[in-house]
PDB file of N, CA and C in Angstrom:
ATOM      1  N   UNK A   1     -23.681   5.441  18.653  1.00  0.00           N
ATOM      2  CA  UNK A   1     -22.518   6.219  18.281  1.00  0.00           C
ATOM      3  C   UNK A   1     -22.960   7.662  18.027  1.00  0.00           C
ATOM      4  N   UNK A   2     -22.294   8.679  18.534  1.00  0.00           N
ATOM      5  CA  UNK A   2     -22.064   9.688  18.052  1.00  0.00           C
ATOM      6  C   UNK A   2     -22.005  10.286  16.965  1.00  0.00           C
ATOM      7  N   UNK A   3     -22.631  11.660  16.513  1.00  0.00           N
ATOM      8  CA  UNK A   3     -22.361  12.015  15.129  1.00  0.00           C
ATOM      9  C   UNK A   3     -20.389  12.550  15.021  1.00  0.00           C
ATOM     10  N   UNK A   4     -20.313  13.053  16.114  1.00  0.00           N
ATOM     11  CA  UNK A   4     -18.573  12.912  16.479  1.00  0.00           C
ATOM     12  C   UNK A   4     -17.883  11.815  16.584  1.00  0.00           C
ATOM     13  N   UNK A   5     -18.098  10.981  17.303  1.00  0.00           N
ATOM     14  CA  UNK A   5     -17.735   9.762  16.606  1.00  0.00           C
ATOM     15  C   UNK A   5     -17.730   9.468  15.257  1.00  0.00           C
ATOM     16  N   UNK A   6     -18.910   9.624  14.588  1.00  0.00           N
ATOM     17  CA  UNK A   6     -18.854   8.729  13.419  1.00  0.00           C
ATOM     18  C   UNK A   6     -17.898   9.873  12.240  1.00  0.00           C
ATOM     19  N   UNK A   7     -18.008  10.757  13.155  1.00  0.00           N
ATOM     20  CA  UNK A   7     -17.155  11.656  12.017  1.00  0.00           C
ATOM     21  C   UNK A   7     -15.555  11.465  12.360  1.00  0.00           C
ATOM     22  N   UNK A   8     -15.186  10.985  13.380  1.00  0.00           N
ATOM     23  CA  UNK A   8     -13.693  10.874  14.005  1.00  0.00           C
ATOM     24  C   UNK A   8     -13.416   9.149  12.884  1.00  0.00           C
ATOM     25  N   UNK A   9     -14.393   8.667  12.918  1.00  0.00           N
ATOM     26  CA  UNK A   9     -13.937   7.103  12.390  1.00  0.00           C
ATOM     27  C   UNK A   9     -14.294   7.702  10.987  1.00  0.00           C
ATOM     28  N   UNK A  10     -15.098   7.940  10.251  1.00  0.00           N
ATOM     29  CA  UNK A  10     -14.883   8.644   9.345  1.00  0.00           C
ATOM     30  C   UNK A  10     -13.423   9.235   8.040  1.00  0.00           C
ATOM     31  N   UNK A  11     -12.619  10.522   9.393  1.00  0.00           N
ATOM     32  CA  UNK A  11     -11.411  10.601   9.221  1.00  0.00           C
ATOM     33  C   UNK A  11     -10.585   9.591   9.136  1.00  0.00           C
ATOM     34  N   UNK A  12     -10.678   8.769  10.421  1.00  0.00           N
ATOM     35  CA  UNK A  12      -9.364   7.752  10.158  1.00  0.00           C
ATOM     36  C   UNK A  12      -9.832   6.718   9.195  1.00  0.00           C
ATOM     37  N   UNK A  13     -10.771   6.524   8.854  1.00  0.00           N
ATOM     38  CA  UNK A  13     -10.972   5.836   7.727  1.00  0.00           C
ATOM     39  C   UNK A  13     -10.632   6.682   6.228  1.00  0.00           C
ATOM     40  N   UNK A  14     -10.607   7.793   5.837  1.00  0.00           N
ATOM     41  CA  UNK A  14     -10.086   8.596   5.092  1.00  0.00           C
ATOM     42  C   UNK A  14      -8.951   8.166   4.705  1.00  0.00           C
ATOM     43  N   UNK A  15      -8.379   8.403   6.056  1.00  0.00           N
ATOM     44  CA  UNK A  15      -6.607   9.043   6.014  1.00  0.00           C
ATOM     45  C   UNK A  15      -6.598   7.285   5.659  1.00  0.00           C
ATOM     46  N   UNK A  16      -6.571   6.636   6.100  1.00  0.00           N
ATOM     47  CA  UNK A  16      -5.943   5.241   6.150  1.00  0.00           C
ATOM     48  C   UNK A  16      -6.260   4.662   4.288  1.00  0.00           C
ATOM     49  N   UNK A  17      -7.446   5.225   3.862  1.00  0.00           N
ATOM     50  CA  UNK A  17      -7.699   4.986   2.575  1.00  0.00           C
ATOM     51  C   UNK A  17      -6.995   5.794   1.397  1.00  0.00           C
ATOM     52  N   UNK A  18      -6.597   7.239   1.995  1.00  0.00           N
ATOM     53  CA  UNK A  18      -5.885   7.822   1.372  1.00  0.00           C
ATOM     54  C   UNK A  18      -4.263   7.233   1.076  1.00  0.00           C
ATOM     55  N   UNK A  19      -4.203   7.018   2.194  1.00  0.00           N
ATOM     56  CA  UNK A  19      -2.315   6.543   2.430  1.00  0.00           C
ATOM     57  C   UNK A  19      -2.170   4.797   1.625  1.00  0.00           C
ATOM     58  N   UNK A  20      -3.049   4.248   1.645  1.00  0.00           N
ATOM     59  CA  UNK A  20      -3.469   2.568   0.844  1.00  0.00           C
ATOM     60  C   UNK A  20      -3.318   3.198  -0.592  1.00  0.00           C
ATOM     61  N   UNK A  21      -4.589   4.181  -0.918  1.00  0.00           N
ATOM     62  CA  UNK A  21      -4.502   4.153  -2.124  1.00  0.00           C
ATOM     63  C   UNK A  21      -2.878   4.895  -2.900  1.00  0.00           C
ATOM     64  N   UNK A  22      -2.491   5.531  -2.227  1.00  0.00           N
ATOM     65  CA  UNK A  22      -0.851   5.721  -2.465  1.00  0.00           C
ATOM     66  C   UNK A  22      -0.069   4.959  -2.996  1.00  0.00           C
ATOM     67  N   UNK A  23       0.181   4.393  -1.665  1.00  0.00           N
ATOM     68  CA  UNK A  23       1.109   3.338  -1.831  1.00  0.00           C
ATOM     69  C   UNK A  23       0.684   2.367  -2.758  1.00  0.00           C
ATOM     70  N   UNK A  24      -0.307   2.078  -3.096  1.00  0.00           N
ATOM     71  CA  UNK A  24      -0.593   0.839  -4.017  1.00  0.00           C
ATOM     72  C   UNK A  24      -0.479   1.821  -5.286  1.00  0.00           C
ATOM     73  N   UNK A  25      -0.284   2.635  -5.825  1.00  0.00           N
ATOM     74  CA  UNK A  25      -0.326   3.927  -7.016  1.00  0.00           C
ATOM     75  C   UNK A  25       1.043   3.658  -7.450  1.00  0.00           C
ATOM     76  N   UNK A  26       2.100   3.992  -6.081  1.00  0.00           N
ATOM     77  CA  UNK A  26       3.274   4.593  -6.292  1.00  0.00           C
ATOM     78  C   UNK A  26       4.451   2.464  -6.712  1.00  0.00           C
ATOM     79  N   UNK A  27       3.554   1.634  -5.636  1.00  0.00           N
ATOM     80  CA  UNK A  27       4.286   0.542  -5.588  1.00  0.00           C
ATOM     81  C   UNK A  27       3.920  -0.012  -6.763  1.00  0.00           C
ATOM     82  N   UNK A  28       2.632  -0.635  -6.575  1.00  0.00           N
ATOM     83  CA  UNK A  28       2.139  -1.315  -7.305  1.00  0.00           C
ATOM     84  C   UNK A  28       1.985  -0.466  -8.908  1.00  0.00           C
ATOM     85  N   UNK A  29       0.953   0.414  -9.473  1.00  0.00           N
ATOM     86  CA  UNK A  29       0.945   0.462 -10.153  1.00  0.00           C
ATOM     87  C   UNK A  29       2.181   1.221 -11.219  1.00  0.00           C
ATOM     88  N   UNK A  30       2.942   2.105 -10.659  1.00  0.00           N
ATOM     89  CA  UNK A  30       4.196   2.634 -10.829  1.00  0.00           C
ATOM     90  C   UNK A  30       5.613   1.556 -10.925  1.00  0.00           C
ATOM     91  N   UNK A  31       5.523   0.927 -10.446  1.00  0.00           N
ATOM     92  CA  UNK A  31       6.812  -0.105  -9.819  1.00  0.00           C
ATOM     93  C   UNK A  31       7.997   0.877  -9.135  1.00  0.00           C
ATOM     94  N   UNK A  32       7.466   1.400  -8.270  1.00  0.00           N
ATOM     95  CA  UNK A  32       8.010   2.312  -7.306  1.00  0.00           C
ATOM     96  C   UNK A  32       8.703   1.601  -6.325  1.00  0.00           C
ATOM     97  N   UNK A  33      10.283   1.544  -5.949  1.00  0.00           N
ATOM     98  CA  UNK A  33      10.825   0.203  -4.854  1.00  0.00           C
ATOM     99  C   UNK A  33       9.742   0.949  -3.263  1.00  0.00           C
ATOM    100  N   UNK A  34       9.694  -0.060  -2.332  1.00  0.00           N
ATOM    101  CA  UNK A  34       9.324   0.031  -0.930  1.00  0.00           C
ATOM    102  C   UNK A  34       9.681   1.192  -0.347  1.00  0.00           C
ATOM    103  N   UNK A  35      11.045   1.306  -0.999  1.00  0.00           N
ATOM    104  CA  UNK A  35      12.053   2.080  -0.044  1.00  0.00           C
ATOM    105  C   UNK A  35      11.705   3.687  -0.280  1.00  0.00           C
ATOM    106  N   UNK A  36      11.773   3.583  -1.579  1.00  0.00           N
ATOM    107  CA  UNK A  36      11.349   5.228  -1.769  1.00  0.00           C
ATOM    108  C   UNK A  36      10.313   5.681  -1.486  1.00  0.00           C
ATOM    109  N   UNK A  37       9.198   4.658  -1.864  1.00  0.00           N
ATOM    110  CA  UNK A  37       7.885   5.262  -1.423  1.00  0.00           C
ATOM    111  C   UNK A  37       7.446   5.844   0.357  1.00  0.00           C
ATOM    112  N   UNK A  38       8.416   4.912   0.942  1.00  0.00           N
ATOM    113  CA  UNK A  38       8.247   4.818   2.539  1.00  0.00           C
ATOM    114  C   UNK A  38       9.043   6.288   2.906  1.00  0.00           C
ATOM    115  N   UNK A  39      10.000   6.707   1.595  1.00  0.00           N
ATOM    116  CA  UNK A  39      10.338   8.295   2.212  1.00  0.00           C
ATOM    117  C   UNK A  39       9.188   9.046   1.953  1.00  0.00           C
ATOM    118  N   UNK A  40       9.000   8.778   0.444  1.00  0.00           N
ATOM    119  CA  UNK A  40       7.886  10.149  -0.121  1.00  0.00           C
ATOM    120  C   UNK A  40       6.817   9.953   1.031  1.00  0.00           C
ATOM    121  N   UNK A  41       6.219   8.919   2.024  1.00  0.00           N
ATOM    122  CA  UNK A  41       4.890   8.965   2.865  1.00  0.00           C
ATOM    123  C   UNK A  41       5.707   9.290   4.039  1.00  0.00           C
ATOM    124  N   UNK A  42       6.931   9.623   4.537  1.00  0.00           N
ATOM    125  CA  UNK A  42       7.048  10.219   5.292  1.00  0.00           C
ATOM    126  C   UNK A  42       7.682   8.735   6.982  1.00  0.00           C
ATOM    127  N   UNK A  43       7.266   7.172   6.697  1.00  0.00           N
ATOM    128  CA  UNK A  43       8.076   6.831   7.736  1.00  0.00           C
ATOM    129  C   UNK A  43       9.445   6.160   8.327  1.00  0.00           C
ATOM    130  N   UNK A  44       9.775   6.240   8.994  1.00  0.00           N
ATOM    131  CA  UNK A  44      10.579   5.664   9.386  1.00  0.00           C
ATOM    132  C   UNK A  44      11.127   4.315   9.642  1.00  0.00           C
ATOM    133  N   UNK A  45      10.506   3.234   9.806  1.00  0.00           N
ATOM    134  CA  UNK A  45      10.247   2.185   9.265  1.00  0.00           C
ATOM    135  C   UNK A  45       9.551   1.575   8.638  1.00  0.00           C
ATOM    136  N   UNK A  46      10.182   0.868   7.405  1.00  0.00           N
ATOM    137  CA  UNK A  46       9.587   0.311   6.168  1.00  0.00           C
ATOM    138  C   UNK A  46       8.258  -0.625   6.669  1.00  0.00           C
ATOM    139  N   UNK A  47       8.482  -1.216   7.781  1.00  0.00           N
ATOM    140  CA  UNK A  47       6.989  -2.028   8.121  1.00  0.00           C
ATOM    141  C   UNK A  47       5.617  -1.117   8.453  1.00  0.00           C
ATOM    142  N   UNK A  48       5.975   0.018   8.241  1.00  0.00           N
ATOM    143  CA  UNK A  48       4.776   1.168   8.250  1.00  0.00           C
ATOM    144  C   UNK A  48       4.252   1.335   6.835  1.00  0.00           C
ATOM    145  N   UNK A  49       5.207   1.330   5.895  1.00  0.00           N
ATOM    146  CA  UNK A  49       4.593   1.392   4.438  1.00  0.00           C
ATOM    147  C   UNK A  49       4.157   0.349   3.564  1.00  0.00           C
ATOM    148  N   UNK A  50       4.967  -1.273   4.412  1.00  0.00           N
ATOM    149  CA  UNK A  50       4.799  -1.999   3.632  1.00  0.00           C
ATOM    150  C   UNK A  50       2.803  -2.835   4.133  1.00  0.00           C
ATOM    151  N   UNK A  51       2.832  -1.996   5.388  1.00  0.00           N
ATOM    152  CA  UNK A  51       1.612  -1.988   5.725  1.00  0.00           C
ATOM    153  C   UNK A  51       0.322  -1.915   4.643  1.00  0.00           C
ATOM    154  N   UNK A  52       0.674  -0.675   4.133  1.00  0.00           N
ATOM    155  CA  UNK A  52      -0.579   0.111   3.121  1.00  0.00           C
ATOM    156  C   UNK A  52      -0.678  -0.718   1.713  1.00  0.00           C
ATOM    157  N   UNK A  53       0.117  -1.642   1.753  1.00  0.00           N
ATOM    158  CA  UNK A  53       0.739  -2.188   0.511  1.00  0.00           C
ATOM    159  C   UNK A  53      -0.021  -3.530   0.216  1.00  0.00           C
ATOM    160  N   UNK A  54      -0.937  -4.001  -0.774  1.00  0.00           N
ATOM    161  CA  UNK A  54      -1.327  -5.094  -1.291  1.00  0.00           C
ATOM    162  C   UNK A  54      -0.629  -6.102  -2.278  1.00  0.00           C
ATOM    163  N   UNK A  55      -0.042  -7.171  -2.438  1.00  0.00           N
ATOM    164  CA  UNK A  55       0.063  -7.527  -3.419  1.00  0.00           C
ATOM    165  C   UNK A  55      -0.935  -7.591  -4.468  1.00  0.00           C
ATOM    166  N   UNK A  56      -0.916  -7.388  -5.479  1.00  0.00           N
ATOM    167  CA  UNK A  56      -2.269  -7.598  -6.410  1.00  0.00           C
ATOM    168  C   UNK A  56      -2.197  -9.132  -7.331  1.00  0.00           C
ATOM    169  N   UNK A  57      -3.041  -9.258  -7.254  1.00  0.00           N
ATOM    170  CA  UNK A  57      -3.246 -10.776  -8.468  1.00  0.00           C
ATOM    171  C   UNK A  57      -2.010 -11.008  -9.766  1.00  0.00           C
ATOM    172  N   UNK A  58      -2.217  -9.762  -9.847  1.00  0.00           N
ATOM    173  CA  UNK A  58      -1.536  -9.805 -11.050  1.00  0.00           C
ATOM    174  C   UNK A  58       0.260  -9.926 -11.170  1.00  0.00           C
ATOM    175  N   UNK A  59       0.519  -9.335 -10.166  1.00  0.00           N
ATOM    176  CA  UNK A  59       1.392  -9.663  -9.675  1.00  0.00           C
ATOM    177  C   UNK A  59       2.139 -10.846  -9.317  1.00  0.00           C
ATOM    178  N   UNK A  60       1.353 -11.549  -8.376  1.00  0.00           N
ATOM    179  CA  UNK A  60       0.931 -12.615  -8.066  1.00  0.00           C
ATOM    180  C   UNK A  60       1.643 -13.853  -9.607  1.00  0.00           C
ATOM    181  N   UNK A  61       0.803 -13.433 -10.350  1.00  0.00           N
ATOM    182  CA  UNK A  61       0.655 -14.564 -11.612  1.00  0.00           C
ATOM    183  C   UNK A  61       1.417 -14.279 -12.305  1.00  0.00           C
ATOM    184  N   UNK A  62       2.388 -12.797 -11.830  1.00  0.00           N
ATOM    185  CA  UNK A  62       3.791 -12.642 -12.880  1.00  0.00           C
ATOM    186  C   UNK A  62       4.861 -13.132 -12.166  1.00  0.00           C
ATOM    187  N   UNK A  63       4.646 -13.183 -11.303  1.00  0.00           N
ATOM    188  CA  UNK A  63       5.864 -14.006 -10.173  1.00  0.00           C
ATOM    189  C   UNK A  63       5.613 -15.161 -10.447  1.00  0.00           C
ATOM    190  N   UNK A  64       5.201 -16.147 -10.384  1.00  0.00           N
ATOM    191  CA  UNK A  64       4.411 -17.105 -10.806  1.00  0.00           C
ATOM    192  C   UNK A  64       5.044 -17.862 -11.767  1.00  0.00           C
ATOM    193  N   UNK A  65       4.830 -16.913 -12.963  1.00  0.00           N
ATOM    194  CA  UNK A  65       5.144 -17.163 -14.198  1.00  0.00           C
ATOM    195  C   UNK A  65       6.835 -17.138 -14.375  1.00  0.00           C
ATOM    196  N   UNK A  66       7.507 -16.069 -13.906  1.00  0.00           N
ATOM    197  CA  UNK A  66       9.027 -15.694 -14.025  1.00  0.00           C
ATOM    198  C   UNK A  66       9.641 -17.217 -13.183  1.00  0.00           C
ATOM    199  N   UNK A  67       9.234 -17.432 -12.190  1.00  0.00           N
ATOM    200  CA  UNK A  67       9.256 -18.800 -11.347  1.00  0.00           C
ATOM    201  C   UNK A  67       9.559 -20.083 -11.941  1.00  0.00           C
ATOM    202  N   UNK A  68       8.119 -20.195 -12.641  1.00  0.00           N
ATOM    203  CA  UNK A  68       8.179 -21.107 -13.441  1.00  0.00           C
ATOM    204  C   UNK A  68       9.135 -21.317 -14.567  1.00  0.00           C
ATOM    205  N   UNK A  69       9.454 -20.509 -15.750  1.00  0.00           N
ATOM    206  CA  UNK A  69      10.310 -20.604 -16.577  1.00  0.00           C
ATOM    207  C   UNK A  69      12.103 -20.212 -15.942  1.00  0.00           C
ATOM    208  N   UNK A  70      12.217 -20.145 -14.556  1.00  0.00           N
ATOM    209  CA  UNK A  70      13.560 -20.094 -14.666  1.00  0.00           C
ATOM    210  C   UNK A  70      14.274 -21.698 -14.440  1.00  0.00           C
ATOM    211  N   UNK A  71      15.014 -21.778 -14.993  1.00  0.00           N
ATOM    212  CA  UNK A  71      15.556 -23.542 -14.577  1.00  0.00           C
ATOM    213  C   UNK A  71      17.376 -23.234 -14.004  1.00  0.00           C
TER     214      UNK A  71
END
């Protein structure tokens, strides 16, 4: 590989880490809906933002939990 190369994968590894760590900021740790966040990053369809988007554990085990106690 190239030192241009490794600097081109580099970038898109950046940008792609930049735009993850966002969305997981604005969704996840904010409780920011899908919808807004997918304007503030700029796309046009929501399966572009919901891309960058992790559920986290914790999450996970609060859903979980709300689940469980509803009857």
């Amino acid at each position: 590989m190239t030192i241009l190369a490794d600097q081109s994968l580099l970038k898109l590894l950046t940008n792609r880490l930049a735009r993850h760590s966002f969305s997981q900021y604005w969704q996840g740790e904010k409780g920011i809906p899908v919808h807004f966040v997918q304007k503030m990053m700029g796309h046009t369809d929501i399966a572009t933002t919901k891309s960058y988007y992790d559920t986290t554990p914790d999450e996970i085990i609060q859903a979980i939990k709300t689940l469980a106690f509803k009857k």
